[in-house]
Protein backbone atom coordinates (compact mmCIF):
# COMPACT_ATOMS: atom_id res chain seq x y z
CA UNK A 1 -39.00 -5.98 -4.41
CA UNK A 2 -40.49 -3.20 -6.77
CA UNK A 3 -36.91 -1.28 -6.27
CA UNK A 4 -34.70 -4.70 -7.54
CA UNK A 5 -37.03 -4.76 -10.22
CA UNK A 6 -36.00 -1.64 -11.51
CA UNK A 7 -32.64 -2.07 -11.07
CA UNK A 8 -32.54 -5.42 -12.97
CA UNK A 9 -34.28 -3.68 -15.54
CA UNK A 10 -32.08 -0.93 -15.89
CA UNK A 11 -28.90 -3.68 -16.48
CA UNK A 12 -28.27 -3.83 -20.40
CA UNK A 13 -29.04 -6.73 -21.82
CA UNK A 14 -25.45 -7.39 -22.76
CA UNK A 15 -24.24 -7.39 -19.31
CA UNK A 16 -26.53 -10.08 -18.42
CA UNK A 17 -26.21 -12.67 -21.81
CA UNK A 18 -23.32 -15.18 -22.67
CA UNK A 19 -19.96 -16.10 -20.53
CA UNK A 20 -19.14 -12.13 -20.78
CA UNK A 21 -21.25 -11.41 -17.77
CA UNK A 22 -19.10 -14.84 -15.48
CA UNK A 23 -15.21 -12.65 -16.86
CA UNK A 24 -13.71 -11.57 -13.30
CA UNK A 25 -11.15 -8.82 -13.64
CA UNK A 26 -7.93 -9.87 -11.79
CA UNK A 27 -6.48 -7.21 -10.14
CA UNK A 28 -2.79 -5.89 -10.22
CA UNK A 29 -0.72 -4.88 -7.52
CA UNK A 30 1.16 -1.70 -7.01
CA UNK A 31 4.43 -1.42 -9.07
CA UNK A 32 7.27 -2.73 -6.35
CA UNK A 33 8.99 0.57 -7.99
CA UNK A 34 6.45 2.43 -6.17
CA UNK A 35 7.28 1.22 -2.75
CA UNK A 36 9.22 3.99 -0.84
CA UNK A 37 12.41 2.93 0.82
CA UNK A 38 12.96 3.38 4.33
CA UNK A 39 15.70 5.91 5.04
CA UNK A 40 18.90 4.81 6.66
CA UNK A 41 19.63 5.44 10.38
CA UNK A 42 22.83 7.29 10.75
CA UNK A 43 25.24 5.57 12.18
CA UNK A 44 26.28 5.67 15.91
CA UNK A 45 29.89 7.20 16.67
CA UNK A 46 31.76 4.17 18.47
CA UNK A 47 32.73 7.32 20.57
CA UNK A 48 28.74 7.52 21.81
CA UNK A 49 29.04 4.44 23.87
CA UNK A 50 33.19 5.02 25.48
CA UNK A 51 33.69 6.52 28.62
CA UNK A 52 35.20 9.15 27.94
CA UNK A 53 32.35 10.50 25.43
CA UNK A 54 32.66 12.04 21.65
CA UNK A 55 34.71 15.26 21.36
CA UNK A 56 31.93 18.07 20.60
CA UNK A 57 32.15 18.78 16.87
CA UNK A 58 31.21 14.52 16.60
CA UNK A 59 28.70 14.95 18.99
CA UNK A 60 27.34 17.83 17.01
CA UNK A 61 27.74 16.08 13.42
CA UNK A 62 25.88 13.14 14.66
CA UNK A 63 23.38 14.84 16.28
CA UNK A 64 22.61 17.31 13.25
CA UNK A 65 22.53 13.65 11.31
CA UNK A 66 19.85 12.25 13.89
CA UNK A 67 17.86 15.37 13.00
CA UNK A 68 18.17 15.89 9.11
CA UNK A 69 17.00 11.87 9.60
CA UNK A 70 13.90 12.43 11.58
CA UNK A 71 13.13 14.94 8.81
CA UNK A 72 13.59 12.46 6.27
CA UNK A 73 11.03 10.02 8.69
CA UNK A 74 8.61 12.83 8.20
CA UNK A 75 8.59 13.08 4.83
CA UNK A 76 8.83 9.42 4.52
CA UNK A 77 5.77 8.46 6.28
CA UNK A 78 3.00 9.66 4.40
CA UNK A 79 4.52 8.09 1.68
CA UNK A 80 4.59 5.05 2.95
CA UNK A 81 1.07 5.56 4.08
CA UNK A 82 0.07 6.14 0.66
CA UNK A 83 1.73 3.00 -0.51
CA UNK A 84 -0.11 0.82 2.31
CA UNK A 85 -3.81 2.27 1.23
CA UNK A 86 -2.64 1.15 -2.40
CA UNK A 87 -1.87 -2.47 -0.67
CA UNK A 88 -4.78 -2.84 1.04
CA UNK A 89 -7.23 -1.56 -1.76
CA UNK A 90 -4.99 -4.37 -3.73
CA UNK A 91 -5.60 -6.61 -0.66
CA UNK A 92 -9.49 -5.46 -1.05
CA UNK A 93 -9.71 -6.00 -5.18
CA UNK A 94 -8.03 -9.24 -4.68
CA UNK A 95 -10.94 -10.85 -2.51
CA UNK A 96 -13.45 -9.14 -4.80
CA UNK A 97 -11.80 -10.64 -7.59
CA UNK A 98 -12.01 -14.49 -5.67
CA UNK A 99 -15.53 -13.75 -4.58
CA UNK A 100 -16.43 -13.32 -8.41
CA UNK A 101 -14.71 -16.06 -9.44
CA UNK A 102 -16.37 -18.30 -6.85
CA UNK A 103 -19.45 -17.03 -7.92
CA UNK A 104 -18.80 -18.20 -11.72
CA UNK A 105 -18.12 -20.99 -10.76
CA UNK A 106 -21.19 -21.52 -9.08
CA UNK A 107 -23.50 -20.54 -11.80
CA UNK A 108 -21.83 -23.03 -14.17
């Protein structure tokens, strides 16, 4: 009890007085600029799936496509990670935000 005392003491008197102290801060979302796009998959040779097969420089082409592509993936995904933390922070802030404004409504 002695250690909420203090700490309600040490609360400026302005942040405690008037319909200042009930103002919730909405929060904002990421920027949908911000979100990363996906890159594309290349595209299969209609060759991959004949009998007969691709002839060995399409092979090769796709195949150095699949690769420069998982590169891309791996550069991609901690972006993307990035962008999901800022979501769910967003996600977070946004049920802070409710809580707060549940809460002024209750001390009306």
């Amino acid at each position: 009890m002695r250690h909420t005392v203090l700490i309600l003491a040490t609360i400026p008197a302005f942040a405690i007085s008037g319909p200042a102290s009930a103002a919730c801060t909405a929060p904002a979302a990421p920027p949908a600029a911000e979100r990363p796009e996906k890159p594309a998959l290349p595209q299969k040779p209609a060759c991959l799936d004949a009998k007969g097969g691709c002839p060995g420089w399409e092979a090769y082409t796709y195949s150095d496509q699949i690769k420069a592509y998982n590169a891309q993936i791996g550069a991609f995904r901690p972006i993307a990670e990035a962008y999901v933390q800022k979501l769910n922070a967003y996600v977070k802030a946004s049920a802070d935000y409710a809580q707060c404004e549940v809460k002024a409504l209750q001390g009306q």
